[in-house]
C-alpha atoms as a PDB file:
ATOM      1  CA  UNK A   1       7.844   6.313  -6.496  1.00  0.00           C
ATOM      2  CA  UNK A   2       4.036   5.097  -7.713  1.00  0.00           C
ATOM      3  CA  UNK A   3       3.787   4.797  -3.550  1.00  0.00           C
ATOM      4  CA  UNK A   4       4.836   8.113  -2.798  1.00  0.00           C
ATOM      5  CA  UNK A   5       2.402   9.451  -5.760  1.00  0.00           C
ATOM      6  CA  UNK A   6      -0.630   7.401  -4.447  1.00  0.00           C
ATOM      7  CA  UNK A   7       0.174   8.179  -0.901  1.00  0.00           C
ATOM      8  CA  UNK A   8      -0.002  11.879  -1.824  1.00  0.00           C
ATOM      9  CA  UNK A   9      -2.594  12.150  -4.073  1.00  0.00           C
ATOM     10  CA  UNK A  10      -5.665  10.305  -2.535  1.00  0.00           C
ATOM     11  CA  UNK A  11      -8.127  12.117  -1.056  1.00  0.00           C
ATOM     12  CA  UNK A  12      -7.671  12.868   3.243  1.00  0.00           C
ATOM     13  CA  UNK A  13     -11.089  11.053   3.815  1.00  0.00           C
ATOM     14  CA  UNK A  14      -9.631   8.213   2.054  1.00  0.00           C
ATOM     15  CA  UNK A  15      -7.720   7.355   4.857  1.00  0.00           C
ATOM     16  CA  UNK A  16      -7.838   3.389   4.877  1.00  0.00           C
ATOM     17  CA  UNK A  17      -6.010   3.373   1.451  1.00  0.00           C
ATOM     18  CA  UNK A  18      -2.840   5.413   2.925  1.00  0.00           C
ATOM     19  CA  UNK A  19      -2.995   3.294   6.258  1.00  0.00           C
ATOM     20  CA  UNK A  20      -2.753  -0.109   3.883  1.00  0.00           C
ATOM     21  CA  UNK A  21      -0.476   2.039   1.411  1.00  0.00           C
ATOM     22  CA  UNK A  22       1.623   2.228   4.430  1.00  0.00           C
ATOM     23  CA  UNK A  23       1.276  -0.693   6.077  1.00  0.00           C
ATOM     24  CA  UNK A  24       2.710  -2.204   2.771  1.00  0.00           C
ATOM     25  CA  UNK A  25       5.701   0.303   2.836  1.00  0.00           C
ATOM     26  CA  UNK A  26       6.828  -0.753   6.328  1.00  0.00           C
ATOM     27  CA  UNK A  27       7.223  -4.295   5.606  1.00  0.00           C
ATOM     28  CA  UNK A  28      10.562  -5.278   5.336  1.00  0.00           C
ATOM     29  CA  UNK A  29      11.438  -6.805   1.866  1.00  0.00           C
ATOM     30  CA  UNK A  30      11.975 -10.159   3.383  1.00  0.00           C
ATOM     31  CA  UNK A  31       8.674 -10.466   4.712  1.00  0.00           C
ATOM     32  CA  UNK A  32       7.338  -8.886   1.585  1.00  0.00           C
ATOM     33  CA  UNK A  33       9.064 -11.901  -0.661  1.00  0.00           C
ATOM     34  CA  UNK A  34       7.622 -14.556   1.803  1.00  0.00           C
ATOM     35  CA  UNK A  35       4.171 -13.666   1.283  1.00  0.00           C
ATOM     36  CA  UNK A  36       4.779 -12.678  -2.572  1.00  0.00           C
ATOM     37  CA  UNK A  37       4.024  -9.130  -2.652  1.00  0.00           C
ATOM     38  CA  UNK A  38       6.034  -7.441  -5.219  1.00  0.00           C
ATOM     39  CA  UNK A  39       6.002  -2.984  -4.827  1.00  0.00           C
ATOM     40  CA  UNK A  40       4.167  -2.958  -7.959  1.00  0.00           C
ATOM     41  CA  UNK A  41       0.943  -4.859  -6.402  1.00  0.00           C
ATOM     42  CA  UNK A  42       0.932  -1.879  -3.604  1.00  0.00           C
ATOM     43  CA  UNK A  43      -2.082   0.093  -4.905  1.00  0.00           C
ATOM     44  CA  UNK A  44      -3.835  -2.985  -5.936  1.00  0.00           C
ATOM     45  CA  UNK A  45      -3.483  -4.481  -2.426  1.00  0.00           C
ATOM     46  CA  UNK A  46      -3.738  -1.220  -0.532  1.00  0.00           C
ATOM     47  CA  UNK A  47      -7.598  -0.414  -2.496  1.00  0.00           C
ATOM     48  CA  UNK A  48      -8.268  -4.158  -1.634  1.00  0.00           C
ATOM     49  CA  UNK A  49      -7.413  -3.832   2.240  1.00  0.00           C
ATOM     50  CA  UNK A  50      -9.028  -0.290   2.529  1.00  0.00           C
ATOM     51  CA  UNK A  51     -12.118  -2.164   1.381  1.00  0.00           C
ATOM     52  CA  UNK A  52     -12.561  -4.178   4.038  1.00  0.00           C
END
């Protein structure tokens, strides 16, 4: 839900936050367990990809 929220709710010039926000969401839970992301590091990770 918090990705859904965050997805909505930044700003349309934002949009290398909801590119990594989705990114993130199209990852299959497998691969998401293999590198260790958990869905409750999404906006952390997301802000720290649409940073570079």
């Amino acid at each position: 839900m918090s990705f859904l929220i965050d997805f909505a709710t930044r700003r349309r010039n934002d949009s290398a936050y909801r590119d990594a926000l989705a990114v993130l969401q199209g990852m299959s839970a497998r691969d998401r367990a293999d590198i260790g992301i958990k869905q409750g590091d999404f906006a952390r990770i997301a802000r720290e990809m649409s940073r570079r």
